[in-house]
Structures are given as C-alpha cells and as structure tokens.
C-alpha atoms as a PDB file:
ATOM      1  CA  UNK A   1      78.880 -50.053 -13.716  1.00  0.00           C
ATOM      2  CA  UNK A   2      81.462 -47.165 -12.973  1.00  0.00           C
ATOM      3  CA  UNK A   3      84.736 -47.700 -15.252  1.00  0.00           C
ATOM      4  CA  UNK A   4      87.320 -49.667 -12.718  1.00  0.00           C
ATOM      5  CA  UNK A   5      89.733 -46.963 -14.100  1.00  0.00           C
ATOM      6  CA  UNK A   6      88.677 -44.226 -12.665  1.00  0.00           C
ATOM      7  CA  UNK A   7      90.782 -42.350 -10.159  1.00  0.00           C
ATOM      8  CA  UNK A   8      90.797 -43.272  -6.951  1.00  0.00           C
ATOM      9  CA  UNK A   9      92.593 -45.483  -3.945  1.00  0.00           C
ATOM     10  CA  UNK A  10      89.695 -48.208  -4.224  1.00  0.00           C
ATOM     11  CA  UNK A  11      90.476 -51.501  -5.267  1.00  0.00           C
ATOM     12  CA  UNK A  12      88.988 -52.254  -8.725  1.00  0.00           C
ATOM     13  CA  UNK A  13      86.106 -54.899  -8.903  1.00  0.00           C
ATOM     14  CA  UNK A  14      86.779 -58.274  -9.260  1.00  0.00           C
ATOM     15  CA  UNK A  15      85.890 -59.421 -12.663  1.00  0.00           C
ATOM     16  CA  UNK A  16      82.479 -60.844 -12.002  1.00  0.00           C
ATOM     17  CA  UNK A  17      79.772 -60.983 -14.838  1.00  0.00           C
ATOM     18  CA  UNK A  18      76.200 -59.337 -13.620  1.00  0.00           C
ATOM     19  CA  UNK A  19      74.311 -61.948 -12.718  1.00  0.00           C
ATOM     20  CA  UNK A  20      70.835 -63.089 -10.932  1.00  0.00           C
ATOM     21  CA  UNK A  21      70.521 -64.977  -7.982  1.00  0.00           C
ATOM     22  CA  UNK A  22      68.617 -67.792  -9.802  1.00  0.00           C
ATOM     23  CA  UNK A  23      65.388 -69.490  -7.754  1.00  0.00           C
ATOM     24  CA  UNK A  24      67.049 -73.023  -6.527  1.00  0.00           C
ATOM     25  CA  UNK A  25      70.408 -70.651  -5.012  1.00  0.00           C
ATOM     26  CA  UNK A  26      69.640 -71.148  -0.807  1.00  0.00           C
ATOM     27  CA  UNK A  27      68.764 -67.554   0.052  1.00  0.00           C
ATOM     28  CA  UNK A  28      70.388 -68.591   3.809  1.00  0.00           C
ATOM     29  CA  UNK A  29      67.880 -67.401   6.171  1.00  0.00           C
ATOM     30  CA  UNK A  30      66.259 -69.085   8.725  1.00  0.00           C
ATOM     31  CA  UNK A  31      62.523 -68.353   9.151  1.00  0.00           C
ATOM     32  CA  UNK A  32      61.966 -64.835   9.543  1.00  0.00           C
ATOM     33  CA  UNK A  33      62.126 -63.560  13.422  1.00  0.00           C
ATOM     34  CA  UNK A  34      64.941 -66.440  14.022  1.00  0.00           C
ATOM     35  CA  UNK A  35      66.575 -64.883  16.790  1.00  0.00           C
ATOM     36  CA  UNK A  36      69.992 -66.091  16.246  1.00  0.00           C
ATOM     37  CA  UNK A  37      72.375 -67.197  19.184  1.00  0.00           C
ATOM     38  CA  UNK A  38      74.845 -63.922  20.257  1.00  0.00           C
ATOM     39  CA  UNK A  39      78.216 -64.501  21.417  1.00  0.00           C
ATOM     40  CA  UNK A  40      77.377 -61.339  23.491  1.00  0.00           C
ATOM     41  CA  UNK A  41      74.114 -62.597  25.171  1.00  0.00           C
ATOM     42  CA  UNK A  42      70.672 -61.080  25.855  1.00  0.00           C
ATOM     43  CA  UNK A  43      71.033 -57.646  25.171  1.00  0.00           C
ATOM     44  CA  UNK A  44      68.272 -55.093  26.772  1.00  0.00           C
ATOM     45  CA  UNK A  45      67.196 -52.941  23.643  1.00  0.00           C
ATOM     46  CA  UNK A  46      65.709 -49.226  23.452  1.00  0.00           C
ATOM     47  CA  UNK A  47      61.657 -49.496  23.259  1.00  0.00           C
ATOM     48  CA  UNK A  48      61.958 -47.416  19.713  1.00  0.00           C
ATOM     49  CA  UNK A  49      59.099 -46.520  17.563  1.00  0.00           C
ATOM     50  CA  UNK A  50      57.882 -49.072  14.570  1.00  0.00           C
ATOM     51  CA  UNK A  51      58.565 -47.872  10.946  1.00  0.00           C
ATOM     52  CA  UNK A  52      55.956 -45.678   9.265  1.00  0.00           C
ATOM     53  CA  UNK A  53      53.956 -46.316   5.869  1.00  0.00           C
ATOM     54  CA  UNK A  54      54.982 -44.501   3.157  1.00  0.00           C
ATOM     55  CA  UNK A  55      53.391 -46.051   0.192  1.00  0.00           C
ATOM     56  CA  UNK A  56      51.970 -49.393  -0.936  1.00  0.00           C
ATOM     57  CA  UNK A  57      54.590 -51.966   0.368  1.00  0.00           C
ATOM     58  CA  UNK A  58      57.251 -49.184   1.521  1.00  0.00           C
ATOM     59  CA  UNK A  59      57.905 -48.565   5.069  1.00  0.00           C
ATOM     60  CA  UNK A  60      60.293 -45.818   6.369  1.00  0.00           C
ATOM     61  CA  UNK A  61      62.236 -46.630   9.951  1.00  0.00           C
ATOM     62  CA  UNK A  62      62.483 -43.383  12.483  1.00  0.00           C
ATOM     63  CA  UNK A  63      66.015 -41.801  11.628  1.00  0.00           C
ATOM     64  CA  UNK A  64      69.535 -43.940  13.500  1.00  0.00           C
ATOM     65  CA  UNK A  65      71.674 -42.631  15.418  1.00  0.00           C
ATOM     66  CA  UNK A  66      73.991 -45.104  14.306  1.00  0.00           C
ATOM     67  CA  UNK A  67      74.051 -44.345  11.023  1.00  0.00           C
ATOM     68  CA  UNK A  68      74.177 -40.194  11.852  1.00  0.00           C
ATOM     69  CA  UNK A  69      70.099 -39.461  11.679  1.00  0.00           C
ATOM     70  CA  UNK A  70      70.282 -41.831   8.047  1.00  0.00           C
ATOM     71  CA  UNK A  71      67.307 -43.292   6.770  1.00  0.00           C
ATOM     72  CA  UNK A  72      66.329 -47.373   6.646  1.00  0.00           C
ATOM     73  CA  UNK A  73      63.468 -48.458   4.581  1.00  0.00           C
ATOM     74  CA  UNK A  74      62.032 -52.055   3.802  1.00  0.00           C
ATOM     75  CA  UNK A  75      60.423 -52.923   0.620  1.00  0.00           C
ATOM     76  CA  UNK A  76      57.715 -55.335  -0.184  1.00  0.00           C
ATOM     77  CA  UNK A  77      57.988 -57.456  -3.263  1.00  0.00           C
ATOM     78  CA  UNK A  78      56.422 -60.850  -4.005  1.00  0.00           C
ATOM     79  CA  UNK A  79      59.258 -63.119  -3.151  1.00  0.00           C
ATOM     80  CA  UNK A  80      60.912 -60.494  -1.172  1.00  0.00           C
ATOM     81  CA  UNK A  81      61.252 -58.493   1.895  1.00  0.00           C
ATOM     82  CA  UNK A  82      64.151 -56.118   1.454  1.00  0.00           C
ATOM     83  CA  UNK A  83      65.402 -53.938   4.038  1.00  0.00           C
ATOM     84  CA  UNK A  84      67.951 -51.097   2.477  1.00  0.00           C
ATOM     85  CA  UNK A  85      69.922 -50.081   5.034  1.00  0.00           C
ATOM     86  CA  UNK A  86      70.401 -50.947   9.035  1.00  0.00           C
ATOM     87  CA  UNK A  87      67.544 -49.351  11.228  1.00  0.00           C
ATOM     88  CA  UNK A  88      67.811 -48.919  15.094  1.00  0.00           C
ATOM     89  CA  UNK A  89      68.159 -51.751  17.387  1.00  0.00           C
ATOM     90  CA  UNK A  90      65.377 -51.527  18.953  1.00  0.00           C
ATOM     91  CA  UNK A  91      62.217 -53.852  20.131  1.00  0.00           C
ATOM     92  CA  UNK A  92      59.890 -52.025  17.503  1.00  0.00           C
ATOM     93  CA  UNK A  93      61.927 -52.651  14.535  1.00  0.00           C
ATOM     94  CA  UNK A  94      62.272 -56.298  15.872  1.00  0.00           C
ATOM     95  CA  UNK A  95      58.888 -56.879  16.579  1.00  0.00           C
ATOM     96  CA  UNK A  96      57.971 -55.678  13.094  1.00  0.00           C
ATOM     97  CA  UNK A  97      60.648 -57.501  11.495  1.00  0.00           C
ATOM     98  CA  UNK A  98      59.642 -60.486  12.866  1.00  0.00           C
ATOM     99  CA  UNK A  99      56.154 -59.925  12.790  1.00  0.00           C
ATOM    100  CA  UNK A 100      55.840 -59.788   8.990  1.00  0.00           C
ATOM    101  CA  UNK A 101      58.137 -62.933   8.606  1.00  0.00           C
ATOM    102  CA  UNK A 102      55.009 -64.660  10.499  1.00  0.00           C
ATOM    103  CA  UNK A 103      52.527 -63.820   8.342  1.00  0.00           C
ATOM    104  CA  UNK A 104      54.368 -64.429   5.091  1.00  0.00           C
ATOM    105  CA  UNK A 105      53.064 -66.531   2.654  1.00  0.00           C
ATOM    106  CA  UNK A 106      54.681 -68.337  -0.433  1.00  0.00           C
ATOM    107  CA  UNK A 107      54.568 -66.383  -3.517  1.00  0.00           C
ATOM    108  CA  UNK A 108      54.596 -66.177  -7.580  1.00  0.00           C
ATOM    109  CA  UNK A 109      57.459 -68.435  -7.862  1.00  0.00           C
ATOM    110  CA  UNK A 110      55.744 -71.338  -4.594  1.00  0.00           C
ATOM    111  CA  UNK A 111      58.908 -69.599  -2.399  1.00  0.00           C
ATOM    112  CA  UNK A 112      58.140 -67.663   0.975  1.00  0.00           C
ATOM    113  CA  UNK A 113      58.899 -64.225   0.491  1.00  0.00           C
ATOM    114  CA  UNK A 114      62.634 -63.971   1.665  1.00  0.00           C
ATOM    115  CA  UNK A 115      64.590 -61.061   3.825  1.00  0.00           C
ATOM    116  CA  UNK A 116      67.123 -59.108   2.469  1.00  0.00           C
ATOM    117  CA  UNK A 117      69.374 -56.953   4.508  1.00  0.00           C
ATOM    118  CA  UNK A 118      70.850 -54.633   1.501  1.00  0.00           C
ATOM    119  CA  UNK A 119      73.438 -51.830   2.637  1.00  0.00           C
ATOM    120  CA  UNK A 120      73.802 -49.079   0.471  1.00  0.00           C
ATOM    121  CA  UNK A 121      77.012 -47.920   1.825  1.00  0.00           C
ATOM    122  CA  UNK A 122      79.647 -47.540   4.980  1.00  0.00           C
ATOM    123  CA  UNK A 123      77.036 -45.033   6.719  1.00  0.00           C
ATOM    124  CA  UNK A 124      74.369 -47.280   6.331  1.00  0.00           C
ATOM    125  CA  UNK A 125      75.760 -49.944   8.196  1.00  0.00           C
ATOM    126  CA  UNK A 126      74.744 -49.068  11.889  1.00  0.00           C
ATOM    127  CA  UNK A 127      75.002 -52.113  13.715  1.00  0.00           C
ATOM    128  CA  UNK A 128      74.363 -55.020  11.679  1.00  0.00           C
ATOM    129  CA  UNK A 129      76.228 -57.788  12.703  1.00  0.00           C
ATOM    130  CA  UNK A 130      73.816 -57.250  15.748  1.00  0.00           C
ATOM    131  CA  UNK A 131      70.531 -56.847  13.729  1.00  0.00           C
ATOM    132  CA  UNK A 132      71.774 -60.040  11.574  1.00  0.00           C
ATOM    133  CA  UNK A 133      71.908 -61.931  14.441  1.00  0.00           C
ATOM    134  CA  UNK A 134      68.533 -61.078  15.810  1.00  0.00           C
ATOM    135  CA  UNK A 135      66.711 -61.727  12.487  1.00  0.00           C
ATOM    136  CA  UNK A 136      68.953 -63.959  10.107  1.00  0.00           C
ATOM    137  CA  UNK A 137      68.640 -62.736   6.597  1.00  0.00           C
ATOM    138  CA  UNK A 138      71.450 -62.628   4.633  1.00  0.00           C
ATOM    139  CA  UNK A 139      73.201 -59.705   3.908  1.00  0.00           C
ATOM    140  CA  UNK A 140      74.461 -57.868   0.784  1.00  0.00           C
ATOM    141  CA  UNK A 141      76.967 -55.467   0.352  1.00  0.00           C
ATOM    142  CA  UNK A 142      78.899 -54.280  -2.681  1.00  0.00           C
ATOM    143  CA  UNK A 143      82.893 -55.993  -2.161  1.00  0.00           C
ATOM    144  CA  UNK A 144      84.547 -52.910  -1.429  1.00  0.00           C
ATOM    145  CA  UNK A 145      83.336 -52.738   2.052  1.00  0.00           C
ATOM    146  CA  UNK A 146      82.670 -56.171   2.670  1.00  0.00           C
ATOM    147  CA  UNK A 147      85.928 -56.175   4.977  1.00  0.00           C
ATOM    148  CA  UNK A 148      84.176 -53.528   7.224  1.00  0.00           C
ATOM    149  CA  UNK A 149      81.636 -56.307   8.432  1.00  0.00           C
ATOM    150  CA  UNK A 150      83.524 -58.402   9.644  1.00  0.00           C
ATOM    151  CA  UNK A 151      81.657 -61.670  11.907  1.00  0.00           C
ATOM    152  CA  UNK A 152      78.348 -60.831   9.787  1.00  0.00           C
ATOM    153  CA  UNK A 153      77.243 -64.233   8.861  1.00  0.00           C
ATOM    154  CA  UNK A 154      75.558 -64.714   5.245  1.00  0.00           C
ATOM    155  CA  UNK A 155      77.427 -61.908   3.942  1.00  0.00           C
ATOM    156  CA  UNK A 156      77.477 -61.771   0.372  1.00  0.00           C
ATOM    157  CA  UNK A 157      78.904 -59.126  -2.126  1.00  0.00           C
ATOM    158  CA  UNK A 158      78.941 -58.217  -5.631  1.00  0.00           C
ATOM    159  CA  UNK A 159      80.932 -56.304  -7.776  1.00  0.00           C
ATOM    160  CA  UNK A 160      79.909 -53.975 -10.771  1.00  0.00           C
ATOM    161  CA  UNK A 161      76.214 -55.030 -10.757  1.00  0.00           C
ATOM    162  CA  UNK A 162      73.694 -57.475  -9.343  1.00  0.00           C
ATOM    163  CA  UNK A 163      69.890 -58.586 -10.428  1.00  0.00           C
ATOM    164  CA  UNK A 164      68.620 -59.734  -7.904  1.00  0.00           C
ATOM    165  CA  UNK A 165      65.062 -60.863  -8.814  1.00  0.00           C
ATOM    166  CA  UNK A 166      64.079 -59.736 -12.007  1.00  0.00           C
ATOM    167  CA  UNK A 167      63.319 -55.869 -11.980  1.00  0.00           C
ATOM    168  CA  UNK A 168      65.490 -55.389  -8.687  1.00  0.00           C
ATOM    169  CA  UNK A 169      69.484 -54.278  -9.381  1.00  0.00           C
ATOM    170  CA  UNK A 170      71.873 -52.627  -7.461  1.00  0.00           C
ATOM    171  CA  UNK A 171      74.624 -50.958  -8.951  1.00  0.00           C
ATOM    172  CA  UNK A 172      77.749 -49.836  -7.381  1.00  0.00           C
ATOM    173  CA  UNK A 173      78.201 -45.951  -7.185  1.00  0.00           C
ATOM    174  CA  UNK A 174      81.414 -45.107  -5.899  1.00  0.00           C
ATOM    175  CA  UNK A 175      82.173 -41.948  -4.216  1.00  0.00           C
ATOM    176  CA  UNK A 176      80.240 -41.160  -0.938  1.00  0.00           C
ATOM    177  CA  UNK A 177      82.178 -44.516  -0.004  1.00  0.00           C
ATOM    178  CA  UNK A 178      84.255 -46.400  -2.149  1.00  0.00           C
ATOM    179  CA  UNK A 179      81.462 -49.522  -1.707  1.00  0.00           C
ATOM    180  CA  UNK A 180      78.664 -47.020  -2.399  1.00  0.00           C
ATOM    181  CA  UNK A 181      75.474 -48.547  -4.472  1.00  0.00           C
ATOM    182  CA  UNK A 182      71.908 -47.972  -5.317  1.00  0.00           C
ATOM    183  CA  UNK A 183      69.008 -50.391  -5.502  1.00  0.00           C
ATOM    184  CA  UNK A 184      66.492 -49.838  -8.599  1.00  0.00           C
ATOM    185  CA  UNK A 185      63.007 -51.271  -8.754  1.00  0.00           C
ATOM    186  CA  UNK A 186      61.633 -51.592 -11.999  1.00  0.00           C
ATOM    187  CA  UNK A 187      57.637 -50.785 -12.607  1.00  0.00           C
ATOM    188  CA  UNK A 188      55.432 -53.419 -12.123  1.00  0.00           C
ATOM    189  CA  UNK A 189      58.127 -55.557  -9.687  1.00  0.00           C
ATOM    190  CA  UNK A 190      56.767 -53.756  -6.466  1.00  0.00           C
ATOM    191  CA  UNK A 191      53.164 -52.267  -4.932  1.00  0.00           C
ATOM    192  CA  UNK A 192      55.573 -49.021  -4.710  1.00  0.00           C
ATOM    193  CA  UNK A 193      56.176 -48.712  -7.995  1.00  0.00           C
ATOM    194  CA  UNK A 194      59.272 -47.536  -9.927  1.00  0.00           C
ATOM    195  CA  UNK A 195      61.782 -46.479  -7.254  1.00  0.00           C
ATOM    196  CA  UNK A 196      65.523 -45.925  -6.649  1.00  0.00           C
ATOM    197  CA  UNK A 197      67.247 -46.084  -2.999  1.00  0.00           C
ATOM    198  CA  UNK A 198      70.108 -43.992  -3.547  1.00  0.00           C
ATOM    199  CA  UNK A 199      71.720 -44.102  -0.450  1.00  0.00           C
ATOM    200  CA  UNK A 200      73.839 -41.218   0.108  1.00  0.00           C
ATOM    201  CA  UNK A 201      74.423 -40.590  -3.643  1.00  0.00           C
ATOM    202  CA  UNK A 202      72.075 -38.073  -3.311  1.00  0.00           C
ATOM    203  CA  UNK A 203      70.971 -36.396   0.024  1.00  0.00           C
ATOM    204  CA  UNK A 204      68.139 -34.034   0.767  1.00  0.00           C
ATOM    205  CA  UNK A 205      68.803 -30.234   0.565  1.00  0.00           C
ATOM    206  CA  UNK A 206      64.991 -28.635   0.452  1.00  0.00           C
ATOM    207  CA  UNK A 207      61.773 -29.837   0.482  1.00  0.00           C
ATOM    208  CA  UNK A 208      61.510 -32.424  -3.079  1.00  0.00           C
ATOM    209  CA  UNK A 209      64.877 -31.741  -3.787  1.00  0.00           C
ATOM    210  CA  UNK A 210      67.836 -34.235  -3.566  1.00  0.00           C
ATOM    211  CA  UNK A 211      71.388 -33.294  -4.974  1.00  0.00           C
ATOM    212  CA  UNK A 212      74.539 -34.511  -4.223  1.00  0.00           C
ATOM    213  CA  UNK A 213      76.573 -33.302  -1.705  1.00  0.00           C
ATOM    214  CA  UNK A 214      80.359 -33.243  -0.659  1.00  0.00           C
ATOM    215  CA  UNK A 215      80.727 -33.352   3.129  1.00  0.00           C
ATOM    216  CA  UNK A 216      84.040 -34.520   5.436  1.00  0.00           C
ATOM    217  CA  UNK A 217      83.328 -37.989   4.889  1.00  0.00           C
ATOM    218  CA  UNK A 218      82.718 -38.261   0.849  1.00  0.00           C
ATOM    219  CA  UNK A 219      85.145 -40.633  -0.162  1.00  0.00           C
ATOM    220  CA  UNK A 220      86.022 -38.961  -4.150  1.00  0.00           C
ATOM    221  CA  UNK A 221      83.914 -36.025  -5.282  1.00  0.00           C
ATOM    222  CA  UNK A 222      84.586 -36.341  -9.415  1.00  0.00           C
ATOM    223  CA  UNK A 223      83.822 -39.868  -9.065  1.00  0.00           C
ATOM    224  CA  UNK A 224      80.829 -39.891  -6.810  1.00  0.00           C
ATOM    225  CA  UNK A 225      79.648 -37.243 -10.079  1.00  0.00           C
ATOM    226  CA  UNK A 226      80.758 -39.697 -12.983  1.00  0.00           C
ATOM    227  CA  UNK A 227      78.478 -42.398 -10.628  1.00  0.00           C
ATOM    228  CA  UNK A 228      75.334 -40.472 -11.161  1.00  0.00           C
ATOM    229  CA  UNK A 229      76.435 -39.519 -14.649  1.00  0.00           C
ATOM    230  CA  UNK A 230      76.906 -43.688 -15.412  1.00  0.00           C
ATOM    231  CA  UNK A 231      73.563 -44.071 -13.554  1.00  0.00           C
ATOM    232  CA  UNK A 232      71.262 -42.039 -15.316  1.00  0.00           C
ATOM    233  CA  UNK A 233      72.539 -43.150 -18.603  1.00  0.00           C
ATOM    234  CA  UNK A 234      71.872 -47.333 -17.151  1.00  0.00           C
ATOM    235  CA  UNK A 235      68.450 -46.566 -16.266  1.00  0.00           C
ATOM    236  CA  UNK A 236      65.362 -46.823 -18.448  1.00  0.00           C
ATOM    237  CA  UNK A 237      63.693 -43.816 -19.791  1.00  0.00           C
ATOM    238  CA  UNK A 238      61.495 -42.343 -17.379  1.00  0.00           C
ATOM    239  CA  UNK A 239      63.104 -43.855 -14.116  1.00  0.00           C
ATOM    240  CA  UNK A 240      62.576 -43.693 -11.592  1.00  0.00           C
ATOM    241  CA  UNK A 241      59.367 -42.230 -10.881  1.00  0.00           C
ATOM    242  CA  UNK A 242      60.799 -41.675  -7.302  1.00  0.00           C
ATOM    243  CA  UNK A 243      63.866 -41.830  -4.939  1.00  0.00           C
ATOM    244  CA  UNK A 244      64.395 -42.585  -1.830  1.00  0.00           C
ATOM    245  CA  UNK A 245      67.433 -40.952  -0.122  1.00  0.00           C
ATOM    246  CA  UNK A 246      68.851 -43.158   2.959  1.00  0.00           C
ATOM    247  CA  UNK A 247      70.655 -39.468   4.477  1.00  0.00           C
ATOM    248  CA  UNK A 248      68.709 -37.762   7.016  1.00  0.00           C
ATOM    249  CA  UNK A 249      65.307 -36.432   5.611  1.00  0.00           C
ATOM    250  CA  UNK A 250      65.358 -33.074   7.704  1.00  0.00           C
ATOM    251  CA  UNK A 251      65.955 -31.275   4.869  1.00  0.00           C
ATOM    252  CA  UNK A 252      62.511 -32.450   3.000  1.00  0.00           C
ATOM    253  CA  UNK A 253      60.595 -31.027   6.100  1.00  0.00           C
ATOM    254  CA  UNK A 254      58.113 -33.798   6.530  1.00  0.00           C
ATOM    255  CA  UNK A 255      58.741 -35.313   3.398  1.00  0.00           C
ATOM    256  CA  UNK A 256      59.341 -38.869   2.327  1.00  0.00           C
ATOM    257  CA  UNK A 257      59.645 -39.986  -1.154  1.00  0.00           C
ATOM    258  CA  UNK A 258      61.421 -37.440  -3.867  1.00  0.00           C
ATOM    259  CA  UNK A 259      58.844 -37.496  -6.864  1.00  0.00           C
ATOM    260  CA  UNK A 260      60.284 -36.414 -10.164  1.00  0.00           C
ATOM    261  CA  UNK A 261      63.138 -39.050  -9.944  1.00  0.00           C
ATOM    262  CA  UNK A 262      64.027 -39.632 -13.851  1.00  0.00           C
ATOM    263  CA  UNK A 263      63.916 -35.432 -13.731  1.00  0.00           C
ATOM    264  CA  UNK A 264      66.235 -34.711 -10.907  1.00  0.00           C
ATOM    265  CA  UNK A 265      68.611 -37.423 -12.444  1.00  0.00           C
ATOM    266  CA  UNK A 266      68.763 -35.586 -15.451  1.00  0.00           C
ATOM    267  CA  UNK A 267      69.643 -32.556 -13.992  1.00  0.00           C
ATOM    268  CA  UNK A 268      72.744 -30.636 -14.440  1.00  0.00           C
ATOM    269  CA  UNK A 269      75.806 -31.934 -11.855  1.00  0.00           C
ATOM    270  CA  UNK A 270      78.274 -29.435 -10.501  1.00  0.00           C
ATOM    271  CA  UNK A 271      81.663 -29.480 -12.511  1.00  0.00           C
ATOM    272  CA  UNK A 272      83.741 -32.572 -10.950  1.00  0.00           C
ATOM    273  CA  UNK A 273      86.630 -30.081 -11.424  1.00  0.00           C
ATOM    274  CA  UNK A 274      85.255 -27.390  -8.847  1.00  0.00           C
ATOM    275  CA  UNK A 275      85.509 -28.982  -5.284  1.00  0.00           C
ATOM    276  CA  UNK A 276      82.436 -27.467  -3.029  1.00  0.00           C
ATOM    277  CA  UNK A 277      83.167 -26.462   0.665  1.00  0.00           C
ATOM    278  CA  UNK A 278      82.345 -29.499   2.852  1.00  0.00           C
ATOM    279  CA  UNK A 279      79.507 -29.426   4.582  1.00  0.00           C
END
C-alpha cells in the first residue's frame, strides 16, 4: 500500500499482486495445542496470567516483557483464530491457546476454525519461534522482516497487501519498522466488530487517545506519517469503529479498545518535516 518509492533504506516489495488465501490453500497447522518437538527440549515456563475479555470474540494477553510491556490480542472469527502479536511464554497463554483449539468446531465454509500467528512488526515478535513450536500455527509476517525469524517454521510473508479471509487485510505500514503492518476487520466478519490492530503505528498517549509517536527505535518518521496518511485514505468510510494499539496500554489508564477509530484516523498528523524529540 505505501509507494515502494518512498525514502528510506528498506528494500522495496517484491512485486506481488494482493491476493486471498483461497479455501483449498493448506493453512499448515497441526491441530491446535500440537506441542511441536523443540530442538531445545522441555522448557519450565513462568505460571503467567490467562488473557482477559475485552469484547465479543477479543481477548487481550497481560503486557510482555519481551516485546517491552507491548500488547498481544487474539481474535475470534468463524474460520479463524488470529493471534496479532507474540504474548508471554507462559503456561496460561498455552493452556488457553490450546484449550480453545479443543473445543473448535468446523465453521461457515465445513473448515475448523484455523490459528493465525500475525506479527504486526519487529517489537511484536517476542519469542516466537518458541511459541510456534509449542502451538503450530503458521505464521505471517510482512517480507521485510521475515529474515529476523529465522528457524520459524510455516512462516509466510506478503508484500504490499494481503486478504486473508474476506473482510480481514493487513497492510504494510512502514515506519515504526521497516516490516510494520496493520490488520483491518471489516463489520460483520467478527463478534468484535469493525476493528484495526495497529501495532505500533499508533501508541497510547492518554486515556482514548492514540497518536503516533517517534521514539529511539522508529525506523523513518515522514514515512511512518505518509503510512497512516495511505491508510486512512484505503479504509472504508467510517472505519474502524475501534483500534487496538499492540504498544503498552499504560497510557489509556485501564483502558482497552480506542473507540472513535475512523475519527482519530482522520485527525491532523504532525508535519513529516518537523522531527519530534524521541521519546
């Protein structure tokens, strides 16, 4: 979605045509809560705390360490599970993973509902070659920072844009990372409703209020701006009703979910020309 010419060290996108995954392609996991065989061995794993409910079909993981205090989430759809983001490693998020793979149950299109693991970006990545191994569900990732994971098995990447189902796209957003993306669910294609992950495109800075935000590790500032330019002119009218920001939430004190989302898009961005003290 963001022109391949603008500036910037990251290699331009392969020219790929958006596409959907159509129904007969193997989505590559085995059953859900597959443990997978480690080349490390048993591994003894923090107790944790299961994710929280957040809305119909949305659950929100307890902030990662691994990913500096960022924020997982797994969405329900009918033929999918999809987790946005790595959570802890730890024997809650396993045992819930695994726990909802056992109950699944085939649906609109006759398939069981398959697992996801979608990563939004390079700080959302925790440890996932681990998690991947513990669960099996393939993984996506935008081809820019496909090299970062390396061993991951059923990695797959995309380049400008993706459909995954119909109603569910991500769409690269360079500049927190040069691999950066969002995930958009359309109305109607989820008991959540019309939603965008954002990653760290956007990050919390007060209670309801996301904005974007140069720190020491944003990869290009003007361009992470032109990505939410090129996004809110891609998205329909109206959406999303709500985001979901996969930074720490501290900032939201106690909050979850940013309501307003097609609003906050459309507000005015800094000029890409000034370049904000890091944070």
């Amino acid at each position: 979605m963001p022109d391949p010419a603008a500036a910037g060290p990251a290699t331009p996108p392969s020219d790929h045509p958006a596409h959907a995954i159509p129904p007969s392609a193997p989505l590559g996991s085995p059953p859900y809560g597959a443990a997978g065989s480690s080349a490390f061995g048993p591994e003894a794993l923090p107790p944790g705390r299961p994710p929280e409910p957040v809305a119909p079909g949305l659950w929100l993981f307890a902030p990662n360490r691994d990913t500096q205090g960022g924020s997982a989430w797994l969405l329900e759809t009918p033929d999918h599970d999809l987790l946005i983001d790595c959570p802890a490693l730890s024997e809650a998020n396993l045992s819930f993973l695994s726990h909802r793979g056992a109950q699944a149950r085939p649906g609109p299109s006759g398939n069981v509902r398959q697992g996801w693991i979608v990563l939004t970006g390079r700080d959302g990545h925790g440890r996932c070659r681990r998690l991947q191994e513990r669960i099996g569900w393939p993984v996506l990732v935008q081809e820019q920072e496909a090299y970062l994971l390396p061993g991951v098995e059923r990695l797959q990447s995309f380049a400008a844009e993706l459909e995954l189902a119909p109603g569910i796209l991500l769409l690269w957003t360079p500049g927190p990372g040069p691999g950066s993306c969002v995930l958009h669910v359309g109305g109607g294609v989820a008991p959540a409703g019309d939603g965008l992950f954002c990653g760290r495109l956007l990050v919390p800075v007060a209670p309801d209020r996301l904005a974007p935000l140069r720190t020491r590790r944003t990869f290009h500032w003007p361009r992470q701006l032109r990505s939410l330019e090129q996004l809110r002119r891609r998205l329909p009218p109206g959406s999303p009703h709500w985001i979901a920001s996969g930074a720490a939430l501290g900032a939201l004190r106690g909050g979850r979910l940013v309501a307003g989302g097609a609003e906050l898009l459309a507000a005015k961005l800094p000029d890409p020309g000034v370049m904000p003290a890091l944070s």
